[in-house]
Protein backbone atom coordinates (compact mmCIF):
# COMPACT_ATOMS: atom_id res chain seq x y z
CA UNK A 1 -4.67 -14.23 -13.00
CA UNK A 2 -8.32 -13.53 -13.48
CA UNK A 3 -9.28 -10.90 -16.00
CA UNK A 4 -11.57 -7.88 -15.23
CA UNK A 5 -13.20 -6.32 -17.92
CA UNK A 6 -11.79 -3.03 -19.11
CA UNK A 7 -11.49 0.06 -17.49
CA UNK A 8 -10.19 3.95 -16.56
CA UNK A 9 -7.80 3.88 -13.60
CA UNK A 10 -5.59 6.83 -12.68
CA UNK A 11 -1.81 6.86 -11.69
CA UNK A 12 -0.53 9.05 -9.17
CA UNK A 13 3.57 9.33 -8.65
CA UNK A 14 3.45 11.58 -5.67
CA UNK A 15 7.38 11.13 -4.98
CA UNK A 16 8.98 11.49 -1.74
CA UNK A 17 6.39 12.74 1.38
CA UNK A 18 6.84 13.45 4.65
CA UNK A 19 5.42 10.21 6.83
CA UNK A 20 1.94 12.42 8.13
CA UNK A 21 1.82 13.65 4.44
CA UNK A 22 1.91 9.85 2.89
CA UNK A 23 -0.52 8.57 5.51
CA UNK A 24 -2.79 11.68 4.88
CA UNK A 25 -2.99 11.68 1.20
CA UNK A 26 -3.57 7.68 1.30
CA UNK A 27 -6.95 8.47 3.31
CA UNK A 28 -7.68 11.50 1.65
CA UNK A 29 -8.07 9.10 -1.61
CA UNK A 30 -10.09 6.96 0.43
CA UNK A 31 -12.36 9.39 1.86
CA UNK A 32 -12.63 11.16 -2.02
CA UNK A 33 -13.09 7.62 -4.01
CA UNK A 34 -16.77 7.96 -4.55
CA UNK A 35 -16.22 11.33 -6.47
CA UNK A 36 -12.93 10.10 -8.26
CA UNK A 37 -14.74 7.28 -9.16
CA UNK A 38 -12.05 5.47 -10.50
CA UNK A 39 -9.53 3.39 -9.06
CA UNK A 40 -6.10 5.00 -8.14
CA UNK A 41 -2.68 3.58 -8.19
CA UNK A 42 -0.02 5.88 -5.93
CA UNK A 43 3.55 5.46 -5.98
CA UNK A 44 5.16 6.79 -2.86
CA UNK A 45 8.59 7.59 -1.02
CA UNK A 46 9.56 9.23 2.19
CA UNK A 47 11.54 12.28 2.85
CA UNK A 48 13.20 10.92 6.53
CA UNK A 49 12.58 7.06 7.28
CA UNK A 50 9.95 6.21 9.57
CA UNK A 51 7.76 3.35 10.25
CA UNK A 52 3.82 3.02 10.33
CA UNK A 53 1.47 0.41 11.76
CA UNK A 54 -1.80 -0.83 11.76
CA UNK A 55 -4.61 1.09 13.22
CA UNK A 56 -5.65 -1.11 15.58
CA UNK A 57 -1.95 -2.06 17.11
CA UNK A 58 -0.93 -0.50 20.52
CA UNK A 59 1.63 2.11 20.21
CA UNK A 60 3.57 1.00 23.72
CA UNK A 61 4.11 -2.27 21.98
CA UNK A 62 4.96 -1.01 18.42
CA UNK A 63 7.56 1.01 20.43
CA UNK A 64 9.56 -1.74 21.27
CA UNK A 65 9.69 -3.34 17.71
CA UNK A 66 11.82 -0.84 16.06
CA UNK A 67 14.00 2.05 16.55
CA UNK A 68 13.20 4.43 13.04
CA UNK A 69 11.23 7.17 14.04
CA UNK A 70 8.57 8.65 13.36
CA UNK A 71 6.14 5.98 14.21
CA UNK A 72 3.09 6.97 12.72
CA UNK A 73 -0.31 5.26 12.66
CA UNK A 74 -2.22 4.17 9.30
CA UNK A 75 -5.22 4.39 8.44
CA UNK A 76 -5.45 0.41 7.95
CA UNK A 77 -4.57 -2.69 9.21
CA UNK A 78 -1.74 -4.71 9.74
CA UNK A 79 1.47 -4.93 11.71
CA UNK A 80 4.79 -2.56 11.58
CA UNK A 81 6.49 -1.73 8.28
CA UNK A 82 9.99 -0.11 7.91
CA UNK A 83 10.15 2.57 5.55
CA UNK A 84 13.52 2.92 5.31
CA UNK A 85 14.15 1.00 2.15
CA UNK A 86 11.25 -0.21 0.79
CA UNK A 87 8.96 1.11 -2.44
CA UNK A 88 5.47 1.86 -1.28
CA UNK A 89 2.49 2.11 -2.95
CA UNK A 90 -1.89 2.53 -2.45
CA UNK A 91 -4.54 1.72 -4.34
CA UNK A 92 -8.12 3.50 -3.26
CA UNK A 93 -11.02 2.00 -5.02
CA UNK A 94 -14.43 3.43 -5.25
CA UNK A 95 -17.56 1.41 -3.71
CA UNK A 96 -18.40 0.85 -7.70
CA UNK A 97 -15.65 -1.01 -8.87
CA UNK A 98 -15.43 -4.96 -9.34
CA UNK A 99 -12.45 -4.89 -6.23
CA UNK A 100 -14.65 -3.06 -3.92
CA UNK A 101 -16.73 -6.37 -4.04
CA UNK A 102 -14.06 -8.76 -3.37
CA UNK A 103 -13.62 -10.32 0.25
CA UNK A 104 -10.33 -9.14 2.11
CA UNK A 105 -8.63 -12.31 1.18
CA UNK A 106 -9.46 -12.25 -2.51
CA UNK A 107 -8.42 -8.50 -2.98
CA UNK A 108 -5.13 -9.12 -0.76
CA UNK A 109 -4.84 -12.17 -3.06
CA UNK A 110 -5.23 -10.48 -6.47
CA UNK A 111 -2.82 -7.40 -5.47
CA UNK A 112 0.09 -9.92 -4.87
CA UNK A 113 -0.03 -11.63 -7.78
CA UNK A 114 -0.52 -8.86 -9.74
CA UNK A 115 3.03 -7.97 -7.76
CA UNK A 116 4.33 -11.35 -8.64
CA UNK A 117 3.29 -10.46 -12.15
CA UNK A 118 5.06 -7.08 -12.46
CA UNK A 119 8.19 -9.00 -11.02
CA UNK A 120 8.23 -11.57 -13.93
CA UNK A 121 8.26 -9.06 -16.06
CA UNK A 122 11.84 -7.93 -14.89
CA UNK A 123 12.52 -11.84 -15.04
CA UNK A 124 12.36 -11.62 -10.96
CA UNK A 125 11.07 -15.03 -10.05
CA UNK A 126 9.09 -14.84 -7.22
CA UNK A 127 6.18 -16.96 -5.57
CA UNK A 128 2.79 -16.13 -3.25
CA UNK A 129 3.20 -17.66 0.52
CA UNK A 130 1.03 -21.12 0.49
CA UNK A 131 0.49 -20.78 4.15
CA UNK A 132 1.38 -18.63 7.19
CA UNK A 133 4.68 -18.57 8.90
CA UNK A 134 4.62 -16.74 12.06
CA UNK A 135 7.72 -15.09 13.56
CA UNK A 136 7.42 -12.23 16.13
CA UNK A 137 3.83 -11.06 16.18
CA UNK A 138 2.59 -7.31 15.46
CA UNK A 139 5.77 -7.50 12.55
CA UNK A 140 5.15 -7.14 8.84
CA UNK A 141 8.02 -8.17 7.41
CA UNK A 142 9.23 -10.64 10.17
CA UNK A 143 7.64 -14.13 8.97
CA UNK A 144 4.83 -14.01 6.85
CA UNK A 145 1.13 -14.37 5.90
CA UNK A 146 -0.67 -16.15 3.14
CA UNK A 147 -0.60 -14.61 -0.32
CA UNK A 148 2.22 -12.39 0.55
CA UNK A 149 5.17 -12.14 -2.06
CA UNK A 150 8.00 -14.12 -1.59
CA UNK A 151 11.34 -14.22 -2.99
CA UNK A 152 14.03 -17.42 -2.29
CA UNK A 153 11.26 -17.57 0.80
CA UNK A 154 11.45 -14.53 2.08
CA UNK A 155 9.01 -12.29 2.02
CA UNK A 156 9.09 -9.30 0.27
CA UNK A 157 5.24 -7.32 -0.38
CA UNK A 158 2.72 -7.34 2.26
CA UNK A 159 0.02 -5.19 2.43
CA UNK A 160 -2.98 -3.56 4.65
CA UNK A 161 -6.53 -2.91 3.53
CA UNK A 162 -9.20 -0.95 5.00
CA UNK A 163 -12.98 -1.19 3.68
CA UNK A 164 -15.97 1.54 4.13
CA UNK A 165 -18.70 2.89 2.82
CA UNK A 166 -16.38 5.28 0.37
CA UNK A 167 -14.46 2.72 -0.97
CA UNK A 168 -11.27 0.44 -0.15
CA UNK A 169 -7.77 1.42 0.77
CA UNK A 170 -4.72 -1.06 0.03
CA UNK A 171 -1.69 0.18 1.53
CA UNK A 172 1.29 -2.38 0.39
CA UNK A 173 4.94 -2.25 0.93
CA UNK A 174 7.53 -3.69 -1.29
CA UNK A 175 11.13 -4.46 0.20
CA UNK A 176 13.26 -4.88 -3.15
CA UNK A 177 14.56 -8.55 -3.58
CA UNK A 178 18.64 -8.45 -3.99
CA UNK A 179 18.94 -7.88 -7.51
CA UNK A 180 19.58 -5.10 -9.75
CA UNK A 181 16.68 -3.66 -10.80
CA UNK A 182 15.01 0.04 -10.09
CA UNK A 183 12.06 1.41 -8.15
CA UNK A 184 11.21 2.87 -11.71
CA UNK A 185 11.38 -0.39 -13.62
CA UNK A 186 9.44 -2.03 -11.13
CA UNK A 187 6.46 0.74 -11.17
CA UNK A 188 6.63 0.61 -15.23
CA UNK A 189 6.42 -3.24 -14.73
CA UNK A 190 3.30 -3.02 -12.38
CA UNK A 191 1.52 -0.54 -15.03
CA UNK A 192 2.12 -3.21 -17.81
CA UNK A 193 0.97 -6.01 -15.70
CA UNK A 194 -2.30 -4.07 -15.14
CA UNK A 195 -2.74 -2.90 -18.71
CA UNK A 196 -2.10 -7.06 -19.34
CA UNK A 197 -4.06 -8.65 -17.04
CA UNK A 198 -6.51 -6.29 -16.19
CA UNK A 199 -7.10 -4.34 -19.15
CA UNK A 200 -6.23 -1.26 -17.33
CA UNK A 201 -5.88 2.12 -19.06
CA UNK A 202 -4.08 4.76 -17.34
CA UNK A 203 -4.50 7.98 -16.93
CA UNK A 204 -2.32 10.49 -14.75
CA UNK A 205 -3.93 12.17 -12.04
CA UNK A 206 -3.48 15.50 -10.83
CA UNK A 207 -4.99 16.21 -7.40
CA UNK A 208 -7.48 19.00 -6.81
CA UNK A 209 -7.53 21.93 -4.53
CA UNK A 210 -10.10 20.11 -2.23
CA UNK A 211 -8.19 16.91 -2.32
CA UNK A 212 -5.10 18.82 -1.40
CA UNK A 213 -6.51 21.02 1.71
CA UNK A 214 -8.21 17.96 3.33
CA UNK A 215 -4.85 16.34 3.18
CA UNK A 216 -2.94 18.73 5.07
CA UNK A 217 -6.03 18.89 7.61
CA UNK A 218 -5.68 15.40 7.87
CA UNK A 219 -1.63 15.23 8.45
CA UNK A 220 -1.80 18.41 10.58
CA UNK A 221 -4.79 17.63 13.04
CA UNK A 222 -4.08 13.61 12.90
CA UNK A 223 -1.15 11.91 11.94
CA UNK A 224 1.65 14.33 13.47
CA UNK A 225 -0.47 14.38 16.67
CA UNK A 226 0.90 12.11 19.39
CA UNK A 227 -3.22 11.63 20.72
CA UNK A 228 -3.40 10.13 17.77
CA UNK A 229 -0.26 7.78 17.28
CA UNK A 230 -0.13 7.02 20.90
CA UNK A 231 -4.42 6.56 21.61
CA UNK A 232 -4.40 2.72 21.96
């Protein structure tokens, strides 16, 4: 795994959210990244199950795919995600860090083996997709794409990126392998493979007043509004 020199990033465990909530505070960080100014690793749940998908997918065919509800739109790419089981996460980075640099396949690269790396750590043996395999199309988890995480060839991480001028979003999804470990092993397991490999030093992060109020604008005025879910 290639090793970036030293550096400040902040950890965010926001627990469970409500599905407009997660999607909200995931852009909020995205929107805020050139004033954070540091990278920032979120650990997330959901208060109901739900599904998102990508931004650019049309919500009469998403429809079809799944029956959890809400169905909510992100704020990146990608195709349909379940969150009915799975342990999500988001990384925002700031336009000055090293990752902001990277091309989309490089940074989608890097976050899935640093995945693979966390899982080694819990002696989870699990391997990054040589090659596509496609399945049903506009699906996350059905099939899979190159560098995603798989385990006994199935896939179990993908993730969705979105770059602009205030930084890059990475919204990934993990759907635990079939073995006994925790959500909170695994997260402990990702920090050490970042302190490891990256040279990462944490530091919790406590949102702000600013950071808070644009996030319930966001989840009030966007992602609970059906002209929103529903526009393409």
């Amino acid at each position: 795994m290639t090793t970036i020199e030293s550096s400040t990033w902040y950890l965010l465990r926001s627990g469970p959210g409500a599905p407009a909530h997660n999607m909200a505070l995931d852009e909020a960080l995205l929107e805020t990244a050139p004033a954070t100014a540091r990278p920032v690793l979120r650990f997330y749940g959901w208060t109901e199950s739900a599904a998102t998908f990508g931004y650019f997918q049309r919500f009469t065919e998403v429809e079809k795919m799944t029956l959890l509800r809400p169905l909510i739109r992100r704020p990146t790419g990608g195709g349909l995600v379940p969150h009915d089981a799975d342990w999500t996460y988001s990384l925002a980075f700031p336009p000055t860090a090293p990752w902001y640099a990277l091309k989309a396949v490089e940074s989608y690269q890097r976050v899935h083996e640093w995945i693979r790396a966390a899982f080694s750590k819990l002696n989870v043996a699990t391997e990054l997709a040589a090659c596509c395999r496609k399945a049903l199309p506009g699906q996350c988890f059905i099939g899979h794409e190159k560098f995603d995480v798989l385990w006994h060839d199935r896939k179990i991480a993908g993730a969705a990126q979105r770059r602009t001028r205030n930084g890059l979003l990475i919204q990934g999804s993990v759907q635990p392998p079939l073995v006994k470990i925790s959500r909170a092993d695994w997260e402990e397991a990702m920090g050490e493979a970042a302190r490891v490999n990256f040279n990462v030093v944490w530091k919790d992060f406590v949102p702000g007043a600013d950071l808070n109020k644009r996030v319930e604008d966001l989840a009030d005025k966007t992602y609970t509004q059906s002209s929103y879910n529903q526009r393409r």
